[in-house]
PDB file of N, CA and C in Angstrom:
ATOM      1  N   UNK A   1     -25.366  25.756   4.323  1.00  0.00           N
ATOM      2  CA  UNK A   1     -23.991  26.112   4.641  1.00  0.00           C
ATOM      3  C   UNK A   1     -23.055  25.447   3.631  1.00  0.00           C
ATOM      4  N   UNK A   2     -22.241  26.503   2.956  1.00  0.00           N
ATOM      5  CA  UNK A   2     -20.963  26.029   1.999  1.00  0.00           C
ATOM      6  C   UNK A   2     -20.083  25.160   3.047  1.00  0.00           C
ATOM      7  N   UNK A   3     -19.416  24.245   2.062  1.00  0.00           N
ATOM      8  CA  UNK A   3     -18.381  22.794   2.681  1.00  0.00           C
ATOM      9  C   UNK A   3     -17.236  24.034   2.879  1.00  0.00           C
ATOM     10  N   UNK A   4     -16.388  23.677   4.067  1.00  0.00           N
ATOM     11  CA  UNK A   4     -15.065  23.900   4.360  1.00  0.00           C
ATOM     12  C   UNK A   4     -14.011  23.566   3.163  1.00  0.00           C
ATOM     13  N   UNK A   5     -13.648  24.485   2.334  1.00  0.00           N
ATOM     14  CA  UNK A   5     -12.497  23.384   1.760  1.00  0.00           C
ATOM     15  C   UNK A   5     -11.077  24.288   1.951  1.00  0.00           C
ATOM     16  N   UNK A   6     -10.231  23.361   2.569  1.00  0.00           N
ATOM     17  CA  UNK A   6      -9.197  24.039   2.809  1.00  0.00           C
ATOM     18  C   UNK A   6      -8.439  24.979   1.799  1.00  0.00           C
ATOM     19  N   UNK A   7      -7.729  25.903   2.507  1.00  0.00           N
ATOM     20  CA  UNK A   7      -6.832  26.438   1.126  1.00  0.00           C
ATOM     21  C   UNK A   7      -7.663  27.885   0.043  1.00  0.00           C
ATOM     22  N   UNK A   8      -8.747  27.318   0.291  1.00  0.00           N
ATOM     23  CA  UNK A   8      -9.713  27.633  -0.809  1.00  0.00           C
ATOM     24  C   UNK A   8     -10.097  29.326  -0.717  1.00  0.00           C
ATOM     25  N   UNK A   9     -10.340  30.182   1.005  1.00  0.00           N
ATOM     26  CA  UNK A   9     -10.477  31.373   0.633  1.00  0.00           C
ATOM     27  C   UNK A   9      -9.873  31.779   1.709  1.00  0.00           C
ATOM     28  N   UNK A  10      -9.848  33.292   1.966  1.00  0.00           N
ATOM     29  CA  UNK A  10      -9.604  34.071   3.474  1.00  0.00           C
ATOM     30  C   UNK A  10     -11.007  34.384   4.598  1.00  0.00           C
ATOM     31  N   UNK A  11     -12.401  33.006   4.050  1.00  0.00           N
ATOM     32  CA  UNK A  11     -13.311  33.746   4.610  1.00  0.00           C
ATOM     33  C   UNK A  11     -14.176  32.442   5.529  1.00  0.00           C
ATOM     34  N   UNK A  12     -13.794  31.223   5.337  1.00  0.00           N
ATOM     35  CA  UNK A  12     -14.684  30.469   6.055  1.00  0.00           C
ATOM     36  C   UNK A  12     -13.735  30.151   7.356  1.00  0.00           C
ATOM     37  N   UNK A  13     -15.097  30.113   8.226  1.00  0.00           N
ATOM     38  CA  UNK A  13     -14.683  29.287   9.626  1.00  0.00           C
ATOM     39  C   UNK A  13     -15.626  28.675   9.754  1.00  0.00           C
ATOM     40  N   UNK A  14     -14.858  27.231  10.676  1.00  0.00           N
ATOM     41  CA  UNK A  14     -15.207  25.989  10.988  1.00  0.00           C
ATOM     42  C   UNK A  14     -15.256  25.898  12.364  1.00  0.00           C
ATOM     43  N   UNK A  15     -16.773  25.722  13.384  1.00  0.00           N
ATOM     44  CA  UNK A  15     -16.414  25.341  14.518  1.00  0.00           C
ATOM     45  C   UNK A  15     -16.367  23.970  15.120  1.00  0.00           C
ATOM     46  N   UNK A  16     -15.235  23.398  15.623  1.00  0.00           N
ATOM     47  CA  UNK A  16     -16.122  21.850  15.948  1.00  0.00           C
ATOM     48  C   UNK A  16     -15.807  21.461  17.469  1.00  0.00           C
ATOM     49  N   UNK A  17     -17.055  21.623  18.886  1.00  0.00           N
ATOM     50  CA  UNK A  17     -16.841  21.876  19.837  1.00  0.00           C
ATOM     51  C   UNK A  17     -16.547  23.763  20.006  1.00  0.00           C
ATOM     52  N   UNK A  18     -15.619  23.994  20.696  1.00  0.00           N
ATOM     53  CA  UNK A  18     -15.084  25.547  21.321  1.00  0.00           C
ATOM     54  C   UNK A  18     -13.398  25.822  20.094  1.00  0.00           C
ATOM     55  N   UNK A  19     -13.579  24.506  19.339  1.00  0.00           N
ATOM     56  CA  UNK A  19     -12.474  25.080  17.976  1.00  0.00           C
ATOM     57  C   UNK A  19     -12.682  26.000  17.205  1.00  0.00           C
ATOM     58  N   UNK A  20     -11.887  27.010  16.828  1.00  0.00           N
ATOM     59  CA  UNK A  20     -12.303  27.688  15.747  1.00  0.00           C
ATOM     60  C   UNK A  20     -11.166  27.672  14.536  1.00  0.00           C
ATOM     61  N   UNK A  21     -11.649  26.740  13.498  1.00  0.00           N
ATOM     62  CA  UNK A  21     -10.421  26.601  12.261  1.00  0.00           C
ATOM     63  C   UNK A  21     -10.741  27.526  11.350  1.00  0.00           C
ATOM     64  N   UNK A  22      -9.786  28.647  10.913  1.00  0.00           N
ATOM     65  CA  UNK A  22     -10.047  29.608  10.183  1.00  0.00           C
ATOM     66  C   UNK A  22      -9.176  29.233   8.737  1.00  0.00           C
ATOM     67  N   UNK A  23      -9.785  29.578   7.239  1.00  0.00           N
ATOM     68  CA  UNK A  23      -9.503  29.080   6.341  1.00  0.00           C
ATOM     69  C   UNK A  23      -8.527  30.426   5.706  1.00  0.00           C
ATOM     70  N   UNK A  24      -7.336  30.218   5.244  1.00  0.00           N
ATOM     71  CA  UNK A  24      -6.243  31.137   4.915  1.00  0.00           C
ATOM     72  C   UNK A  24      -6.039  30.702   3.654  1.00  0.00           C
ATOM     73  N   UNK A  25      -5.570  31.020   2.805  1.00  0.00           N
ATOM     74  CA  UNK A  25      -5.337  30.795   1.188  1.00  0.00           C
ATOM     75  C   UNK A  25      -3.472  30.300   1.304  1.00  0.00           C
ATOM     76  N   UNK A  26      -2.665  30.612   2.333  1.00  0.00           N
ATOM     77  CA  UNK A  26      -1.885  29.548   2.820  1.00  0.00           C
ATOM     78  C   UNK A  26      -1.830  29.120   4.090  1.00  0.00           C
ATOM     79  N   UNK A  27      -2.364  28.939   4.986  1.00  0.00           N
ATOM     80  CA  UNK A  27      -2.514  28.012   6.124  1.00  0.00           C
ATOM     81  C   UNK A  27      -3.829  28.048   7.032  1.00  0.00           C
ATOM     82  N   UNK A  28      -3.879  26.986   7.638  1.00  0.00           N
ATOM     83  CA  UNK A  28      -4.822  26.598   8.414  1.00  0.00           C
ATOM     84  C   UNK A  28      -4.918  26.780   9.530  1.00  0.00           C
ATOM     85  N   UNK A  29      -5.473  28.014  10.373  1.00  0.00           N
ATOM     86  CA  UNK A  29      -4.901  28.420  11.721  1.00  0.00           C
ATOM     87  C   UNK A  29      -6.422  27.850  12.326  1.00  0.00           C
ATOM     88  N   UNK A  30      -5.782  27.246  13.918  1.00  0.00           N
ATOM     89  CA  UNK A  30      -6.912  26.188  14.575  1.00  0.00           C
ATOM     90  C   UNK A  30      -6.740  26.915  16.216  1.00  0.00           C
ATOM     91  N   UNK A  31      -7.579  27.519  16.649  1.00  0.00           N
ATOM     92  CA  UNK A  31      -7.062  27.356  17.991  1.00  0.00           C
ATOM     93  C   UNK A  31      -8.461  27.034  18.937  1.00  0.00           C
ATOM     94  N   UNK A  32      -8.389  27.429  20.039  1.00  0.00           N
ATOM     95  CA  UNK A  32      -9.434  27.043  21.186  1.00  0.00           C
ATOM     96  C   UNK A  32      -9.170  26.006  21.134  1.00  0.00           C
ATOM     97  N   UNK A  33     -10.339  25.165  22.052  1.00  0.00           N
ATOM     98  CA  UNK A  33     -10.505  23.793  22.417  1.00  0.00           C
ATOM     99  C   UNK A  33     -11.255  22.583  22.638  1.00  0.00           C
ATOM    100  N   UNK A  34     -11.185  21.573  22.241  1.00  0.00           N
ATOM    101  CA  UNK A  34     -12.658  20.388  22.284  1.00  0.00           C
ATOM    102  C   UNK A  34     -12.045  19.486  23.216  1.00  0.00           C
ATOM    103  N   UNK A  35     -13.231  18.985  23.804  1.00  0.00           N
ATOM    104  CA  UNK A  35     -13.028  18.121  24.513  1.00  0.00           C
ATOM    105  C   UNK A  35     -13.868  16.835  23.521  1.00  0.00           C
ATOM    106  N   UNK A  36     -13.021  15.780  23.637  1.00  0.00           N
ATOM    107  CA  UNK A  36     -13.831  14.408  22.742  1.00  0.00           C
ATOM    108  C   UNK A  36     -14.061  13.377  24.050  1.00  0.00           C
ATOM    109  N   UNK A  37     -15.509  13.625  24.216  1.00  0.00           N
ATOM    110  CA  UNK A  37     -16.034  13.033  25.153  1.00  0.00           C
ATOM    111  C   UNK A  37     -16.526  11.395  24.971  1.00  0.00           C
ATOM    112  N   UNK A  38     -16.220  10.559  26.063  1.00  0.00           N
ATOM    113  CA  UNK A  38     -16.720   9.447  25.827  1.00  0.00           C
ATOM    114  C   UNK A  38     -18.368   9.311  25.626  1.00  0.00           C
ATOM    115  N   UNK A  39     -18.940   9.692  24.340  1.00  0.00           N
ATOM    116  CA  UNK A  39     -20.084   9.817  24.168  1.00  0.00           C
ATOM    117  C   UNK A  39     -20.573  10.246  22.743  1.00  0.00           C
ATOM    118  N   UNK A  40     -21.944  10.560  22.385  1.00  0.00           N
ATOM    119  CA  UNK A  40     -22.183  10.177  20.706  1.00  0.00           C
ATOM    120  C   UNK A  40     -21.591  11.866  20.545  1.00  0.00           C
ATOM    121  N   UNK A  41     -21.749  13.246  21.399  1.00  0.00           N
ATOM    122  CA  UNK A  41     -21.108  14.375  20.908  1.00  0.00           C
ATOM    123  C   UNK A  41     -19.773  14.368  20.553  1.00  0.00           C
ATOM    124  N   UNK A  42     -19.147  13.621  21.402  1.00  0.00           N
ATOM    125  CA  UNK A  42     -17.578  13.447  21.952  1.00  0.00           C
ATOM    126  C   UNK A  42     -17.465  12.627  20.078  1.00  0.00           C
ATOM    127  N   UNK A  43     -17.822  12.012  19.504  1.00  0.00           N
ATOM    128  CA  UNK A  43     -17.792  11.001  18.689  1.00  0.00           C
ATOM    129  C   UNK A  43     -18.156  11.767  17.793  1.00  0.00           C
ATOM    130  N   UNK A  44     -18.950  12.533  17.217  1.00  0.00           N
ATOM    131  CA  UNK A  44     -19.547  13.449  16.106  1.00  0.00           C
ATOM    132  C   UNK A  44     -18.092  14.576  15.786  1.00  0.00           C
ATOM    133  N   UNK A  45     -17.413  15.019  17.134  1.00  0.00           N
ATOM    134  CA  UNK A  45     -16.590  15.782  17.083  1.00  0.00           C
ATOM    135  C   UNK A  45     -15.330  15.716  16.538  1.00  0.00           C
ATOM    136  N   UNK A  46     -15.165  14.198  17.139  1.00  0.00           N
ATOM    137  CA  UNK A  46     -13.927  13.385  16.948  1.00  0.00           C
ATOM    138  C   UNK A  46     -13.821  12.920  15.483  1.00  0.00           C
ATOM    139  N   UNK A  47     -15.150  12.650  14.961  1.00  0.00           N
ATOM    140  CA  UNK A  47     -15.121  12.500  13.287  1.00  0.00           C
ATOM    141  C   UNK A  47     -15.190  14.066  12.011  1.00  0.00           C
ATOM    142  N   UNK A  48     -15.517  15.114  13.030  1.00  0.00           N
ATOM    143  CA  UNK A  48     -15.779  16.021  12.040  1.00  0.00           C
ATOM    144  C   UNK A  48     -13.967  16.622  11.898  1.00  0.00           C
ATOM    145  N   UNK A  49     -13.457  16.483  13.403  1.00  0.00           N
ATOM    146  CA  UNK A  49     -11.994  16.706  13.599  1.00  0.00           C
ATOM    147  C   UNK A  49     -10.925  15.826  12.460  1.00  0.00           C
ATOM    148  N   UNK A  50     -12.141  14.255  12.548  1.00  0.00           N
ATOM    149  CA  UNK A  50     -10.665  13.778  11.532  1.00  0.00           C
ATOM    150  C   UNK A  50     -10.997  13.838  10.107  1.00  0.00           C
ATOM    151  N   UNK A  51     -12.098  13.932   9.463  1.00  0.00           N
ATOM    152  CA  UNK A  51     -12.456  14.195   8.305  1.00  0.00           C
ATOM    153  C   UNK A  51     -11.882  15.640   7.971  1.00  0.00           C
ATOM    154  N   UNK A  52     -12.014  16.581   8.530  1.00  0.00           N
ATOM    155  CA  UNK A  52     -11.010  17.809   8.059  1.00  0.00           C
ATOM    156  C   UNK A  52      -9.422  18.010   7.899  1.00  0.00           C
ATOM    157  N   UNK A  53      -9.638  17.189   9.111  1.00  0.00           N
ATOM    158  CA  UNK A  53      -7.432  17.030   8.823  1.00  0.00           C
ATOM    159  C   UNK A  53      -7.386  15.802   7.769  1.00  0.00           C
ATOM    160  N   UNK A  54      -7.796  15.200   7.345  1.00  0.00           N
ATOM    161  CA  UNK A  54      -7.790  13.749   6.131  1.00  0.00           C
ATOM    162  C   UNK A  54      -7.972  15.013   5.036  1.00  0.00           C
ATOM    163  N   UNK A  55      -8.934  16.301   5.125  1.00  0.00           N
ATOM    164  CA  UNK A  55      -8.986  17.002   3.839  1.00  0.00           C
ATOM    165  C   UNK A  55      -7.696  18.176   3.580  1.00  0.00           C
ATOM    166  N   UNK A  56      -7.301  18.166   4.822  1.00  0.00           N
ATOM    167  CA  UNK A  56      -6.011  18.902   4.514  1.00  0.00           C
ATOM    168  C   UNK A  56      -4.754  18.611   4.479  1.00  0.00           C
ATOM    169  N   UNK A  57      -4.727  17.417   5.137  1.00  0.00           N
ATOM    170  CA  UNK A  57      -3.569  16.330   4.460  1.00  0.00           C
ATOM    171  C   UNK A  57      -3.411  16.318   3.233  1.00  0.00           C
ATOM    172  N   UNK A  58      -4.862  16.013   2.187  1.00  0.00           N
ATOM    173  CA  UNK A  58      -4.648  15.517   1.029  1.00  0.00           C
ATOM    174  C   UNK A  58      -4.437  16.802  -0.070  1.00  0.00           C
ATOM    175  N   UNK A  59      -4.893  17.507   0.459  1.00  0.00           N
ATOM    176  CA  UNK A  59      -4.881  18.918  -0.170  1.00  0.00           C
ATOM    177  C   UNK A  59      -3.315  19.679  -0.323  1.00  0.00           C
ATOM    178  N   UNK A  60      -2.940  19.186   1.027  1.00  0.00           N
ATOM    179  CA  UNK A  60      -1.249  19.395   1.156  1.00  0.00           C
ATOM    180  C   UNK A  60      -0.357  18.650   0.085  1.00  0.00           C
ATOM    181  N   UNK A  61      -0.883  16.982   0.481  1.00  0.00           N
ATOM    182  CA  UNK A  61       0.266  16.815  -0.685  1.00  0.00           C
ATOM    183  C   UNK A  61       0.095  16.676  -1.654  1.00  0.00           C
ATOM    184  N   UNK A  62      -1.143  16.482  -2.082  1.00  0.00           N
ATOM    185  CA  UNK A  62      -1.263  17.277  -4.265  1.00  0.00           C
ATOM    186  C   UNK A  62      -0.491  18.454  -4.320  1.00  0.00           C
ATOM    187  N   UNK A  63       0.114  19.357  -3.572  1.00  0.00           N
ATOM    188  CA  UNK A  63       1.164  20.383  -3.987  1.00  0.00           C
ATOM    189  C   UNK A  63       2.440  20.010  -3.894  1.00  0.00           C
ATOM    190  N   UNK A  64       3.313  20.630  -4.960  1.00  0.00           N
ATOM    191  CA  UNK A  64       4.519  20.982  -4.229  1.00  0.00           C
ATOM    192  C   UNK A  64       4.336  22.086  -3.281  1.00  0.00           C
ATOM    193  N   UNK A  65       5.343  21.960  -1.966  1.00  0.00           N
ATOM    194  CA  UNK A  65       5.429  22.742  -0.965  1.00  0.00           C
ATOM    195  C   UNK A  65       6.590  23.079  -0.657  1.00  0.00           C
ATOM    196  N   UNK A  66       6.982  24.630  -0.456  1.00  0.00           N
ATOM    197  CA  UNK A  66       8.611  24.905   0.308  1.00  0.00           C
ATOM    198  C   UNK A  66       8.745  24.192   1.281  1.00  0.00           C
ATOM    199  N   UNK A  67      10.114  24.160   1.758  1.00  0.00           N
ATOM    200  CA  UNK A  67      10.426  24.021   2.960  1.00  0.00           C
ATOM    201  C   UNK A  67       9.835  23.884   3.768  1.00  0.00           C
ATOM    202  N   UNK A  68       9.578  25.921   4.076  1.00  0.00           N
ATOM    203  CA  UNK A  68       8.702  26.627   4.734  1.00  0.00           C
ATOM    204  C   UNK A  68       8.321  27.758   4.190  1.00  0.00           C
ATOM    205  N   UNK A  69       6.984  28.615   4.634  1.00  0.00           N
ATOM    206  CA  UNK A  69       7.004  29.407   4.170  1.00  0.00           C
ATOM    207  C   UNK A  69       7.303  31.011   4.540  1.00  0.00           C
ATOM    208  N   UNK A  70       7.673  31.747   4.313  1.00  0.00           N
ATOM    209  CA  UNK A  70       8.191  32.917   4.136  1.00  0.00           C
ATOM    210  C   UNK A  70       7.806  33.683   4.846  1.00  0.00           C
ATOM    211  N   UNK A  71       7.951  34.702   6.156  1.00  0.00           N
ATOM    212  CA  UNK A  71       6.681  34.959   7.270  1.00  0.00           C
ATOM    213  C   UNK A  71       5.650  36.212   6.555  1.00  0.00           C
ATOM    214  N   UNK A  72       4.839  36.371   7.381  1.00  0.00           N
ATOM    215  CA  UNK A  72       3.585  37.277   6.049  1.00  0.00           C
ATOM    216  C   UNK A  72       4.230  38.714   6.477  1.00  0.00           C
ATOM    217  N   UNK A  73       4.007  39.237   5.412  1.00  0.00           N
ATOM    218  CA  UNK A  73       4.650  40.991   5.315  1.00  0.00           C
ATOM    219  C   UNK A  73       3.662  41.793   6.296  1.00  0.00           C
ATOM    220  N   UNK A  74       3.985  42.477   7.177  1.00  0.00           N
ATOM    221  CA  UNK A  74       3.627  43.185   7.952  1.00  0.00           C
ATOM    222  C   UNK A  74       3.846  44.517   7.534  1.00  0.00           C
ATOM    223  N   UNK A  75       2.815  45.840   7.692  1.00  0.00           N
ATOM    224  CA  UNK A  75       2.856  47.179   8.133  1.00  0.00           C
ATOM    225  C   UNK A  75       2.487  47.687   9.349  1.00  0.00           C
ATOM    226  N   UNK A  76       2.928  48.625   9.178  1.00  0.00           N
ATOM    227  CA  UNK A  76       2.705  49.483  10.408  1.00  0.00           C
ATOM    228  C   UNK A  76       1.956  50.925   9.432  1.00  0.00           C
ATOM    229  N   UNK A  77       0.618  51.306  10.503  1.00  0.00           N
ATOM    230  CA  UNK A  77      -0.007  51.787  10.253  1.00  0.00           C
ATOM    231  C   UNK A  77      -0.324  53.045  11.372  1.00  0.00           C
ATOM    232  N   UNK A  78      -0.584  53.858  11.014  1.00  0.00           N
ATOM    233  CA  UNK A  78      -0.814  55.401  12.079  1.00  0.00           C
ATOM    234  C   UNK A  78      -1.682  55.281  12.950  1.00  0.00           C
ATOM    235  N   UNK A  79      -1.745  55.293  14.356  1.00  0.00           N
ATOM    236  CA  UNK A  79      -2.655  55.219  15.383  1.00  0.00           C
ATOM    237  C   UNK A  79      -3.617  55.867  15.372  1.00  0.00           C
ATOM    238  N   UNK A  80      -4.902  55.638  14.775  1.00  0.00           N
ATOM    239  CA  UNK A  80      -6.048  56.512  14.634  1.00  0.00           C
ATOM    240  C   UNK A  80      -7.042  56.897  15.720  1.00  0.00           C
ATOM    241  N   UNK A  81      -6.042  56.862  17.254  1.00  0.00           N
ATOM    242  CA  UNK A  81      -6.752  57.295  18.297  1.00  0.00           C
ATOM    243  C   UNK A  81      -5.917  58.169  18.598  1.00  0.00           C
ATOM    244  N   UNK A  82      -4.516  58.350  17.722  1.00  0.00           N
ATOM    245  CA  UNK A  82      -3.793  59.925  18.580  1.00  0.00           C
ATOM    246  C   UNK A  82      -3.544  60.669  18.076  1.00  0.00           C
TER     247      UNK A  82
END
């Protein structure tokens, strides 16, 4: 299995626990949920959780960054069920 690296494409996901961090070429969308259990899973989780945000921290600020960014361009497309 290829390393997670943030930023990097529109195609890897990361699960850690019931998380699913999906890799965007500008942002890092995270949702579902872990529980960090008092225990060696709870602890494996809790380190794979902070080793990825330590890689996208650092990844963040080697850039300049806007403000914010700009919301993504949307279409609208023909209903191909009517």
């Amino acid at each position: 299995m290829s390393k997670f690296v943030p930023y990097a494409n529109e195609a890897d996901v990361l699960n850690i626990g019931r998380l699913s961090i999906e890799n965007r070429l500008d942002r890092i969308t995270i949702s579902g949920d872990v529980d960090l259990t008092a225990d060696q899973a709870g602890l494996a989780d809790a380190r794979a959780l902070h080793a990825l945000l330590g890689e996208v921290v650092a990844r963040l600020e080697a850039q300049k960054l806007p403000a914010r960014l700009p919301p993504p361009a949307t279409q609208t497309v023909a209903n191909p069920f009517d």
